[in-house]
C-alpha atoms as a PDB file:
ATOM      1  CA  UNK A   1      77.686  90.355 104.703  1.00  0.00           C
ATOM      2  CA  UNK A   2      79.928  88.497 107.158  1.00  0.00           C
ATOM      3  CA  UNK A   3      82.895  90.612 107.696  1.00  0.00           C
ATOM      4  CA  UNK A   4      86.228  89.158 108.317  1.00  0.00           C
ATOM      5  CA  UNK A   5      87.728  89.044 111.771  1.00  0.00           C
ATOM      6  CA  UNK A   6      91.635  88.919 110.412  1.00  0.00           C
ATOM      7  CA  UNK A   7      92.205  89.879 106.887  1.00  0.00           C
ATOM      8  CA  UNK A   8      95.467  88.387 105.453  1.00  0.00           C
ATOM      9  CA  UNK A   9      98.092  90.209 103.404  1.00  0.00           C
ATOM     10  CA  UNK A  10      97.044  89.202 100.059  1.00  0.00           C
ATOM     11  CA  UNK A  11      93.330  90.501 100.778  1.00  0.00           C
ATOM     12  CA  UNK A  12      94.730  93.678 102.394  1.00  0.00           C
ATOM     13  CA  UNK A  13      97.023  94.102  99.274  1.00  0.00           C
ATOM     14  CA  UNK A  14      93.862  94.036  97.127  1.00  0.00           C
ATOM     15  CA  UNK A  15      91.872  96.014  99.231  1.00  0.00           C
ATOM     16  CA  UNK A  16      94.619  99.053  99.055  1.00  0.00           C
ATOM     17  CA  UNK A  17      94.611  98.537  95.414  1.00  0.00           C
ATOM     18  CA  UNK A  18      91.205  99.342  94.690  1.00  0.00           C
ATOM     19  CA  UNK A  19      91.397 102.319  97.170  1.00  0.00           C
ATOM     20  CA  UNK A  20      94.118 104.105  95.084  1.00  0.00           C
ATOM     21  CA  UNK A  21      92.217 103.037  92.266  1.00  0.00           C
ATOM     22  CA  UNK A  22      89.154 105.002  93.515  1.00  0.00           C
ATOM     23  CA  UNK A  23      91.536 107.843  95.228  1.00  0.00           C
ATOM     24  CA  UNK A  24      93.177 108.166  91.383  1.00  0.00           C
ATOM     25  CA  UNK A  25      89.805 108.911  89.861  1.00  0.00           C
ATOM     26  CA  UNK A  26      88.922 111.380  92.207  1.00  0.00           C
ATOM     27  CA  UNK A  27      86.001 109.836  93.750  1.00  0.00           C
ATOM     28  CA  UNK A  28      85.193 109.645  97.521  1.00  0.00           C
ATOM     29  CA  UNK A  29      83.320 106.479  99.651  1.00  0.00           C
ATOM     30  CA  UNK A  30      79.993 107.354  98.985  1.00  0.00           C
ATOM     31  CA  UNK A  31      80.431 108.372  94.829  1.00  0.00           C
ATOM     32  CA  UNK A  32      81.692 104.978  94.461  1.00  0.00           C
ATOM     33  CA  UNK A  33      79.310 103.075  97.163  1.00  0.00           C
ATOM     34  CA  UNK A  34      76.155 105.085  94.848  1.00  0.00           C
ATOM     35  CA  UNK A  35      78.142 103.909  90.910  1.00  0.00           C
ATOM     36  CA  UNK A  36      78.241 100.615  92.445  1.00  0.00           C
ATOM     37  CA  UNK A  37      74.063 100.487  94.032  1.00  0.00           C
ATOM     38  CA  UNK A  38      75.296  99.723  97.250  1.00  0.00           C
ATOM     39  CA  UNK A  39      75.787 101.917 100.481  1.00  0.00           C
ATOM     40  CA  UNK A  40      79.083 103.837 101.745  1.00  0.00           C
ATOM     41  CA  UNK A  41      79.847 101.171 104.821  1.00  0.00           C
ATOM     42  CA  UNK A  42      80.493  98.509 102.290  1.00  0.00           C
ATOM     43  CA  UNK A  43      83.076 100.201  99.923  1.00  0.00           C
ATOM     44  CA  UNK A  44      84.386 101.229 103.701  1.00  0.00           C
ATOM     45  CA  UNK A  45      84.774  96.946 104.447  1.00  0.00           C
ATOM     46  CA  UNK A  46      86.077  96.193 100.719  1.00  0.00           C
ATOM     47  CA  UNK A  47      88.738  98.930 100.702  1.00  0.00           C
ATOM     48  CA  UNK A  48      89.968  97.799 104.373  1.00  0.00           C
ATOM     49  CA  UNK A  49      89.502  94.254 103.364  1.00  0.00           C
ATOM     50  CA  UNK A  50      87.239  93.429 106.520  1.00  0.00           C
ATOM     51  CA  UNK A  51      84.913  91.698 102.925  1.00  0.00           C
ATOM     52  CA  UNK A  52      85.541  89.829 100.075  1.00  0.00           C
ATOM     53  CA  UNK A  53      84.347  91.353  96.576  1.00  0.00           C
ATOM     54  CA  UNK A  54      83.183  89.597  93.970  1.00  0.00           C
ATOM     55  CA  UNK A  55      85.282  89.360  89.924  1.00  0.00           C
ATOM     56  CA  UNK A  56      81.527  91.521  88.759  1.00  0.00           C
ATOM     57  CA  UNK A  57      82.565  94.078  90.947  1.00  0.00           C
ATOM     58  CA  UNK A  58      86.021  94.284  91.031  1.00  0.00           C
ATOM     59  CA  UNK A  59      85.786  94.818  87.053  1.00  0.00           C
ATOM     60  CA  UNK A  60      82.445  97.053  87.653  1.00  0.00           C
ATOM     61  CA  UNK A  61      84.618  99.457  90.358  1.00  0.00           C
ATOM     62  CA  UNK A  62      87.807  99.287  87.975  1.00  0.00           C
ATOM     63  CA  UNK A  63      84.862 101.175  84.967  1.00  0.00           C
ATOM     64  CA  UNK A  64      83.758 103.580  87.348  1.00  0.00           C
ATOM     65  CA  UNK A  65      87.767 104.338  88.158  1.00  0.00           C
ATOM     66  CA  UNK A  66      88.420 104.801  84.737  1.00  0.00           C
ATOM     67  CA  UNK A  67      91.128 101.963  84.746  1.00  0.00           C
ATOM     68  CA  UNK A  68      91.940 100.046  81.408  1.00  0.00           C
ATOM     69  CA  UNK A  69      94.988  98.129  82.443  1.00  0.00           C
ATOM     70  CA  UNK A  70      92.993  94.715  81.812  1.00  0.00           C
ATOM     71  CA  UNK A  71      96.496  92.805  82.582  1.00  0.00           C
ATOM     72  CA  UNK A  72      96.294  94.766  86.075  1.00  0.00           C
ATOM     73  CA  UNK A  73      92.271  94.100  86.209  1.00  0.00           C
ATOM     74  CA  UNK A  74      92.425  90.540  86.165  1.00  0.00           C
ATOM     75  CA  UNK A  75      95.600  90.380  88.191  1.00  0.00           C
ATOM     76  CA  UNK A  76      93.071  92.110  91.030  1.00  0.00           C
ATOM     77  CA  UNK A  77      90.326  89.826  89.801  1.00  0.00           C
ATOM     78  CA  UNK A  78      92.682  86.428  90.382  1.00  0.00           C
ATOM     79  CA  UNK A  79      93.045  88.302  93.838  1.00  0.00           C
ATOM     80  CA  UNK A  80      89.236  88.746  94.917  1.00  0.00           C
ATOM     81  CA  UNK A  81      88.348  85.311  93.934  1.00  0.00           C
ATOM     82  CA  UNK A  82      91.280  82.975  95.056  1.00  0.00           C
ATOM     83  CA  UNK A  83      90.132  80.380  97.383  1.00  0.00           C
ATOM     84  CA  UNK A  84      93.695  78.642  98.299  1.00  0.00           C
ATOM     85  CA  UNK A  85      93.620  77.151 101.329  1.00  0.00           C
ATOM     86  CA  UNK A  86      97.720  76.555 101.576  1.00  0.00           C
ATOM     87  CA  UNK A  87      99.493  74.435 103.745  1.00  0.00           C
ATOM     88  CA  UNK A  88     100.425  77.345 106.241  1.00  0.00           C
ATOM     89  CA  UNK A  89      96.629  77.454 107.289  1.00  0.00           C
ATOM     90  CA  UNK A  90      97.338  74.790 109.585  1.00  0.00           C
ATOM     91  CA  UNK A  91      99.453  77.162 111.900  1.00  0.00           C
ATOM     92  CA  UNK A  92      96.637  79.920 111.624  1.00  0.00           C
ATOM     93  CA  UNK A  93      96.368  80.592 115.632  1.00  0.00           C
ATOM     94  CA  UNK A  94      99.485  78.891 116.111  1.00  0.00           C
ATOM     95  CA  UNK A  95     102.489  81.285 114.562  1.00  0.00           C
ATOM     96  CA  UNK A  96     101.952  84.968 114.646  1.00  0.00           C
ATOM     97  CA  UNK A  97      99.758  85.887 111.400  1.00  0.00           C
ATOM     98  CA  UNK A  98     102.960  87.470 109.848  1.00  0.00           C
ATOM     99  CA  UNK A  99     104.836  84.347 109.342  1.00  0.00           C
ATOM    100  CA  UNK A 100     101.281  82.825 107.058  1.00  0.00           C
ATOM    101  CA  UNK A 101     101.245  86.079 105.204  1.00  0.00           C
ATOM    102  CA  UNK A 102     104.502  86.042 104.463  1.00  0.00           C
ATOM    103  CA  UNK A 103     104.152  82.225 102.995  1.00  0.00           C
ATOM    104  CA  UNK A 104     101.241  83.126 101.089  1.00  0.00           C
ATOM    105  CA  UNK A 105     103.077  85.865  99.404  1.00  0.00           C
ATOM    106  CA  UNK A 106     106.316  83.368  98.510  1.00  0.00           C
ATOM    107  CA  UNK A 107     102.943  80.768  97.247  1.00  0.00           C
ATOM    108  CA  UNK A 108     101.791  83.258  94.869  1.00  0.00           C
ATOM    109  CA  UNK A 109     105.213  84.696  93.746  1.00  0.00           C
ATOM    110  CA  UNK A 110     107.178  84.570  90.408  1.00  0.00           C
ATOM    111  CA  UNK A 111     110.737  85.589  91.934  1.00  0.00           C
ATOM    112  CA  UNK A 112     111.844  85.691  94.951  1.00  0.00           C
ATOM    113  CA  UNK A 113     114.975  88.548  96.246  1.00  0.00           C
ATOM    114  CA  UNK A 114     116.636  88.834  98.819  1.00  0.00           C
ATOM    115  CA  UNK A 115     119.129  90.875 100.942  1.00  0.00           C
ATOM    116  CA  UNK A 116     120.938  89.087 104.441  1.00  0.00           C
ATOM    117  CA  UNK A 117     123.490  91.203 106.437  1.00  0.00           C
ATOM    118  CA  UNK A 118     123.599  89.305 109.754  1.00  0.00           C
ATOM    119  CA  UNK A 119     122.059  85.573 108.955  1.00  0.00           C
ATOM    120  CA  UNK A 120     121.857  83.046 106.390  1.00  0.00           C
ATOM    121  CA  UNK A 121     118.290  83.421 104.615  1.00  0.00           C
ATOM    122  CA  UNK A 122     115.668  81.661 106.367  1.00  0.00           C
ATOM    123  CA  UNK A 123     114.612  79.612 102.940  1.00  0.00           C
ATOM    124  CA  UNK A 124     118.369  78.541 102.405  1.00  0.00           C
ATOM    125  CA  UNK A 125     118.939  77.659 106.417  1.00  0.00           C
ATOM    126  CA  UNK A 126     119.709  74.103 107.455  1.00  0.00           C
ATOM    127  CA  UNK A 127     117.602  73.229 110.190  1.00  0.00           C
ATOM    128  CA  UNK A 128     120.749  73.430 113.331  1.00  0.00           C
ATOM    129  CA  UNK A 129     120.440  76.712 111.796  1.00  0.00           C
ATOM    130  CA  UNK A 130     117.222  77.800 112.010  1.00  0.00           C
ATOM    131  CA  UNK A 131     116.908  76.432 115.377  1.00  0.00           C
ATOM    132  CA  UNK A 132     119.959  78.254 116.851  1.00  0.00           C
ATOM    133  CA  UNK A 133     118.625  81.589 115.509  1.00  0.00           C
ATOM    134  CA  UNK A 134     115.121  81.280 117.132  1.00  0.00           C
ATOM    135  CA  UNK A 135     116.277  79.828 119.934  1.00  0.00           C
ATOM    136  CA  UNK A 136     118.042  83.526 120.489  1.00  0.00           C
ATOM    137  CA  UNK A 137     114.803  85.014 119.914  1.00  0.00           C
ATOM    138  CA  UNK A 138     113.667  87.446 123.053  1.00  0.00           C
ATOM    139  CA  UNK A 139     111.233  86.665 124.990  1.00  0.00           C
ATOM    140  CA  UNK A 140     112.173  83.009 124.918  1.00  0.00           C
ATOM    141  CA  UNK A 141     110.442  80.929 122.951  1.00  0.00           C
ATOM    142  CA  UNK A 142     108.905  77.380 124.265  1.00  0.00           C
ATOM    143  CA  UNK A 143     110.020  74.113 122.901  1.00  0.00           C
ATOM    144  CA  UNK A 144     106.765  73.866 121.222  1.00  0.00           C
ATOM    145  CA  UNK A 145     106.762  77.290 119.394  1.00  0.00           C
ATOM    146  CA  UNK A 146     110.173  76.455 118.601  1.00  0.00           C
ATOM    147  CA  UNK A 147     109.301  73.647 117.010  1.00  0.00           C
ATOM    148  CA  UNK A 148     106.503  74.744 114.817  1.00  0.00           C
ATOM    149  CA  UNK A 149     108.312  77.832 113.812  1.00  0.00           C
ATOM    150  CA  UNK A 150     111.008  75.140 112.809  1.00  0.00           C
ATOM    151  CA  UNK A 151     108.779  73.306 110.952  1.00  0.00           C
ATOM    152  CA  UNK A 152     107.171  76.172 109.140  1.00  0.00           C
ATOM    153  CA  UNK A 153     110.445  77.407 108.208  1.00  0.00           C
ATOM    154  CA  UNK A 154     110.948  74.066 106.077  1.00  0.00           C
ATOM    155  CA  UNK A 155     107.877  74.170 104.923  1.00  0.00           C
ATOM    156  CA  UNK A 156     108.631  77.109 103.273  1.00  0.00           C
ATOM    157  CA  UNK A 157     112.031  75.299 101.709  1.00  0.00           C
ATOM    158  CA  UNK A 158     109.976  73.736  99.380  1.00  0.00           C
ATOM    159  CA  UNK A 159     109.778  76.775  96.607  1.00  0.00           C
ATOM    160  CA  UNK A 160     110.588  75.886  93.042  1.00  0.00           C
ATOM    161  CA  UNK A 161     110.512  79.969  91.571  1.00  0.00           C
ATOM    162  CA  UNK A 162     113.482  82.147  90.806  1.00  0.00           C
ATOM    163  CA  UNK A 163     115.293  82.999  93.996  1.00  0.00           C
ATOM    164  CA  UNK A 164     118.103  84.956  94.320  1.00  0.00           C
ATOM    165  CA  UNK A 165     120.190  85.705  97.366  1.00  0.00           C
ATOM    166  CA  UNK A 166     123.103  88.702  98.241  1.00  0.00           C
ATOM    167  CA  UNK A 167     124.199  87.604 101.330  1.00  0.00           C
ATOM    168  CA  UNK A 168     127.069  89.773 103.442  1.00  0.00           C
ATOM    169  CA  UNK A 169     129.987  87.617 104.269  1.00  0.00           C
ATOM    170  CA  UNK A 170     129.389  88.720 107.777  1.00  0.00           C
ATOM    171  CA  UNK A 171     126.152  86.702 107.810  1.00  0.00           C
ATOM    172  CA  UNK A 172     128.560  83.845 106.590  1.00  0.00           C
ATOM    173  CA  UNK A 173     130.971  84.489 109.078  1.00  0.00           C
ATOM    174  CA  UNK A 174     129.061  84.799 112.490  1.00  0.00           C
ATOM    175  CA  UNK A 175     128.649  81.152 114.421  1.00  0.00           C
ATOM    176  CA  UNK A 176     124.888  81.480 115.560  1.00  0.00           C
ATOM    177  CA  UNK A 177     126.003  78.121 117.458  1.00  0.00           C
ATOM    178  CA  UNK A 178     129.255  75.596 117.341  1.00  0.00           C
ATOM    179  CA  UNK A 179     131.676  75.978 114.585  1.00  0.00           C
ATOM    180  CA  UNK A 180     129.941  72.049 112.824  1.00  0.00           C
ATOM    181  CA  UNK A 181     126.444  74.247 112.656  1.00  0.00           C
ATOM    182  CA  UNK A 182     128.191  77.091 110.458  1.00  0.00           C
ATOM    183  CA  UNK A 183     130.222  74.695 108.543  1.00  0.00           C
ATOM    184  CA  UNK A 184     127.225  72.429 107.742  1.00  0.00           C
ATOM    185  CA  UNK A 185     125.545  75.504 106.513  1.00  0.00           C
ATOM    186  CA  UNK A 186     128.087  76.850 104.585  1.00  0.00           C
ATOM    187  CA  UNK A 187     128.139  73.961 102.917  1.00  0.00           C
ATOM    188  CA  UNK A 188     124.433  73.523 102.301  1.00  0.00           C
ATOM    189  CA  UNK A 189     124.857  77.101 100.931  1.00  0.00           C
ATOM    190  CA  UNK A 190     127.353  75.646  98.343  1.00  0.00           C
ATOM    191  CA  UNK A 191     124.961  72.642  97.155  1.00  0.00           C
ATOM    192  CA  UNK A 192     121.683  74.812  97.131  1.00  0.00           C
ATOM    193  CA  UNK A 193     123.784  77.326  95.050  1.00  0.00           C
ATOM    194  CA  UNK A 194     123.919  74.979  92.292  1.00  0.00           C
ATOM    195  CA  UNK A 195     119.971  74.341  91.768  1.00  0.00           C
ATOM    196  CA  UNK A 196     118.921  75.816  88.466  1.00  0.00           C
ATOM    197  CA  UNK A 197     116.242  78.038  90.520  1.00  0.00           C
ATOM    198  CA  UNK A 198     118.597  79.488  93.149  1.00  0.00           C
ATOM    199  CA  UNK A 199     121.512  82.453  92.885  1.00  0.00           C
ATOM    200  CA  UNK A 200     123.456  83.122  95.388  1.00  0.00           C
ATOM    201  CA  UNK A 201     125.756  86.337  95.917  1.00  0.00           C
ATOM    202  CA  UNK A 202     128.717  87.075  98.302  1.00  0.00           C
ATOM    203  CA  UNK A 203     129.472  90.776  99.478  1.00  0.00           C
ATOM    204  CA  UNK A 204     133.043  90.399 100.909  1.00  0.00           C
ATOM    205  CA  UNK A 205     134.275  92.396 103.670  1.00  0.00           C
ATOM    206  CA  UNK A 206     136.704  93.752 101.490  1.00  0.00           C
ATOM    207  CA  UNK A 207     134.342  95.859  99.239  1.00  0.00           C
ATOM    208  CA  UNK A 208     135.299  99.463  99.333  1.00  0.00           C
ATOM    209  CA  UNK A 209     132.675 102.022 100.578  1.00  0.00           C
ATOM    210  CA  UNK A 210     129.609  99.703 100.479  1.00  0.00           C
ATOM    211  CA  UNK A 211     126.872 101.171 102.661  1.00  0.00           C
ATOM    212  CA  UNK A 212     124.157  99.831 100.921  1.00  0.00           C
ATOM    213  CA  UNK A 213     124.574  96.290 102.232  1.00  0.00           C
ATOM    214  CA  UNK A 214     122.911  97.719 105.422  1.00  0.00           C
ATOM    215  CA  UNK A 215     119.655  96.282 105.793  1.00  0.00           C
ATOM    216  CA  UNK A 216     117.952  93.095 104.773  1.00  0.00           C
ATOM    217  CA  UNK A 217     114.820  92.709 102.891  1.00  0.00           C
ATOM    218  CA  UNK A 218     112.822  90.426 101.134  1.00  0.00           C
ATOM    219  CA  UNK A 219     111.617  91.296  97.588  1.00  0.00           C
ATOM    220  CA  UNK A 220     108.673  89.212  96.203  1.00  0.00           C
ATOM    221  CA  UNK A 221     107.520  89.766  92.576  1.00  0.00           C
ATOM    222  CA  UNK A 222     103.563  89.748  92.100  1.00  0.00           C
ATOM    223  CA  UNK A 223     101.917  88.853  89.223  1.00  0.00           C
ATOM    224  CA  UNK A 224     102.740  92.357  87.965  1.00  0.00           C
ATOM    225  CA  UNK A 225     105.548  94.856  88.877  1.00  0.00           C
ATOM    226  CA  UNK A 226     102.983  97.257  90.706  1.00  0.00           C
ATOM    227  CA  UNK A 227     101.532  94.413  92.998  1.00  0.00           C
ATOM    228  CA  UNK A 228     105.372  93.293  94.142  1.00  0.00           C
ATOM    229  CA  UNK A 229     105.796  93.508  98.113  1.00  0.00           C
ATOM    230  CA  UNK A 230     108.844  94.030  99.729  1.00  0.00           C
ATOM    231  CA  UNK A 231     108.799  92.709 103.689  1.00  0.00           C
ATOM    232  CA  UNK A 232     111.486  94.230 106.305  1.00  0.00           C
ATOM    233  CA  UNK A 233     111.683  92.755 109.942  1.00  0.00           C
ATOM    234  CA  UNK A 234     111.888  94.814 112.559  1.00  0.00           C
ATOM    235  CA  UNK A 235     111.030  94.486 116.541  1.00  0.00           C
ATOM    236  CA  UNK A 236     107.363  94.625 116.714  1.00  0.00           C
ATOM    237  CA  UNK A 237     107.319  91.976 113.380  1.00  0.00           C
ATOM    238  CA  UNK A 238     107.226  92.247 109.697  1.00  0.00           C
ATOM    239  CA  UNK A 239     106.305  95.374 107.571  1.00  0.00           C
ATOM    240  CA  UNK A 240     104.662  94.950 104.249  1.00  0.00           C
ATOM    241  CA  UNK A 241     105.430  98.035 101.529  1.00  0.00           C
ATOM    242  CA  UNK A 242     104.507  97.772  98.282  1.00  0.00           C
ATOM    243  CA  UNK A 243     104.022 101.877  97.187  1.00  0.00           C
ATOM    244  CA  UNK A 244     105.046 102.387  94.256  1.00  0.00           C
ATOM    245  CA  UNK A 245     107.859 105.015  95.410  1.00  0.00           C
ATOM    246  CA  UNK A 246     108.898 102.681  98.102  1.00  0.00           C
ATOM    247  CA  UNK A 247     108.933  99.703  95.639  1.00  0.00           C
ATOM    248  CA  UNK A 248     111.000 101.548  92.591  1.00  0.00           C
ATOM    249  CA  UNK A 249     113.372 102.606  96.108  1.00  0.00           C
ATOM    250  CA  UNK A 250     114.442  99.152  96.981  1.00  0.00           C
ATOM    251  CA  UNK A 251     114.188  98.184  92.695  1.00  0.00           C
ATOM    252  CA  UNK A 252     117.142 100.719  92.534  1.00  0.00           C
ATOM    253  CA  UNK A 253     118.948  99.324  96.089  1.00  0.00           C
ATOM    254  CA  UNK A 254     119.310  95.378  95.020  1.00  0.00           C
ATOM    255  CA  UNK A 255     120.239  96.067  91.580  1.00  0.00           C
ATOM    256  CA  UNK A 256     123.173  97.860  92.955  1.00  0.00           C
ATOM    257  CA  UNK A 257     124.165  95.538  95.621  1.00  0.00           C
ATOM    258  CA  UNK A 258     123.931  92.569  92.931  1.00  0.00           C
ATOM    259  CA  UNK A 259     126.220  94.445  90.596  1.00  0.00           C
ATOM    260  CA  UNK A 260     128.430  95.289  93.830  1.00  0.00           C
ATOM    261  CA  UNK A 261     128.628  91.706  94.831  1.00  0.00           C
ATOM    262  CA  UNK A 262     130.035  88.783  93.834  1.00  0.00           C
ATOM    263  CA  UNK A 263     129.285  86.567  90.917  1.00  0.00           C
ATOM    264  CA  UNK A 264     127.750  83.054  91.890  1.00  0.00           C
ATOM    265  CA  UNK A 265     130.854  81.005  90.379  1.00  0.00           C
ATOM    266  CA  UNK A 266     133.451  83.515  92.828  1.00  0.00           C
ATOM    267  CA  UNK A 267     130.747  83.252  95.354  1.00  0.00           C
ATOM    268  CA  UNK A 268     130.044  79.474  95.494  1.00  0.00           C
ATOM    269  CA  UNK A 269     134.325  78.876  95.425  1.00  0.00           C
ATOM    270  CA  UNK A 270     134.037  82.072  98.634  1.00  0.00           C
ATOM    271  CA  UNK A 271     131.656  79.962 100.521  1.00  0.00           C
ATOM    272  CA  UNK A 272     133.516  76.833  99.950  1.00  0.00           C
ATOM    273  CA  UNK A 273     136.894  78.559 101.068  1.00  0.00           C
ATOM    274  CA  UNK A 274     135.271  79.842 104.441  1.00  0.00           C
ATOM    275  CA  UNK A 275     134.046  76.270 105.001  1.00  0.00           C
ATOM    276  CA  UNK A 276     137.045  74.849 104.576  1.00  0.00           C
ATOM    277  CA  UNK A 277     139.156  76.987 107.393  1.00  0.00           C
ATOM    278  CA  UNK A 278     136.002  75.874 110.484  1.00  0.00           C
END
């Protein structure tokens, strides 16, 4: 068995599934290493995705757990067994692993979500944009990071699911460089709003009381409500949650900002007003 010297999120996501499969039915390590005829260290490497399983066992270990979702089985199966090799393999050991895990998540979504409160989000940035806010990034960046994150970031443009955006009109309002840069991508905004895939959502200042529109996340459906992720930045880089408590938290937190916020005809004619006065 050759174990795997950086597992991405995907694999880890399937490897924590089939641990709280096993953890569910009550069995430890070794009582599913002896169902399965193999020993403890390898249920050890599947279930902290340092090896790859194969569709047999995934749907043998999913018997022994007593699981008879099949819609939830094969979603685990199509998992295990995906070979993609995407385009953001070609910054592996280039960009920081978070920004490929995050693109292989968006690859294998059906909707995309998503909350901004200080910037325009990164897959509705122009590129002036993009490249003022990483250029603010601490520690500096060098021109040639900059470039490929630049690059990766337009990469990732190229979705064609169900996106929807709630963006805070203080993330519209704030110049991350000259006063042209904002009002080229407020008016990108406007153009991208009217693509039959993409929603976008204003939450004026003038909204009484509204402290949900605190934080920004990402919300990325899987294949199945129980294997969405949602990713929050923070200082030492992205976090990954996708427990079920945690998920059905931030379920609850962007359908109430959406029905807070704007609707997309008041928000594209918002957008368009705030352009018009740079």
């Amino acid at each position: 068995m050759v174990k795997r010297r950086e597992p991405t999120a995907r694999q880890m996501r399937l490897a924590t599934e089939l641990r709280r499969l096993r953890e569910a039915a009550g069995l430890s390590s070794r009582q599913a290493a002896a169902l399965l005829g193999v020993g403890p260290a390898q249920i050890t490497h599947i279930e902290s995705a340092l090896a790859g399983v194969s569709e047999q066992r995934v749907r043998r270990l999913a018997s022994h757990y007593a699981c008879t979702d099949e819609e939830f089985i094969d979603a685990l199966v199509a998992m295990a067994t995906d070979r993609t090799r995407g385009w953001w393999e070609e910054y592996r050991g280039l960009l920081p692993t978070a920004f490929l895990d995050l693109s292989e998540l968006e690859h294998h979504a059906r909707f995309l979500r998503h909350v901004a409160i200080l910037y325009v989000p990164g897959l509705l940035q122009t590129e002036d944009y993009s490249r003022a806010v990483f250029s603010s990034r601490m520690p500096e960046l060098t021109s040639e990071e900059l470039e490929l994150r630049i690059q990766h970031r337009k990469a990732r443009q190229r979705f064609t699911i169900p996106y929807e955006a709630v963006i805070h009109e203080a993330a519209l309002r704030i110049r991350v460089s000259d006063r042209a840069t904002s009002r080229a991508q407020l008016t990108r905004l406007v153009e991208l709003s009217e693509a039959n895939h993409i929603t976008v959502r204003v939450i004026p200042f003038d909204l009484d009381g509204f402290a949900r529109a605190s934080s920004t996340m990402t919300y990325v459906g899987g294949p199945l409500s129980k294997l969405d992720t949602v990713v929050r930045d923070a200082l030492h880089g992205s976090a990954f949650i996708d427990s079920e408590a945690q998920l059905n938290t931030y379920r609850t937190s962007f359908r109430k900002v959406e029905v807070a916020s704007l609707e997309p005809g008041q928000s594209r004619e918002f957008i368009h007003r705030l352009a018009k006065e740079l």
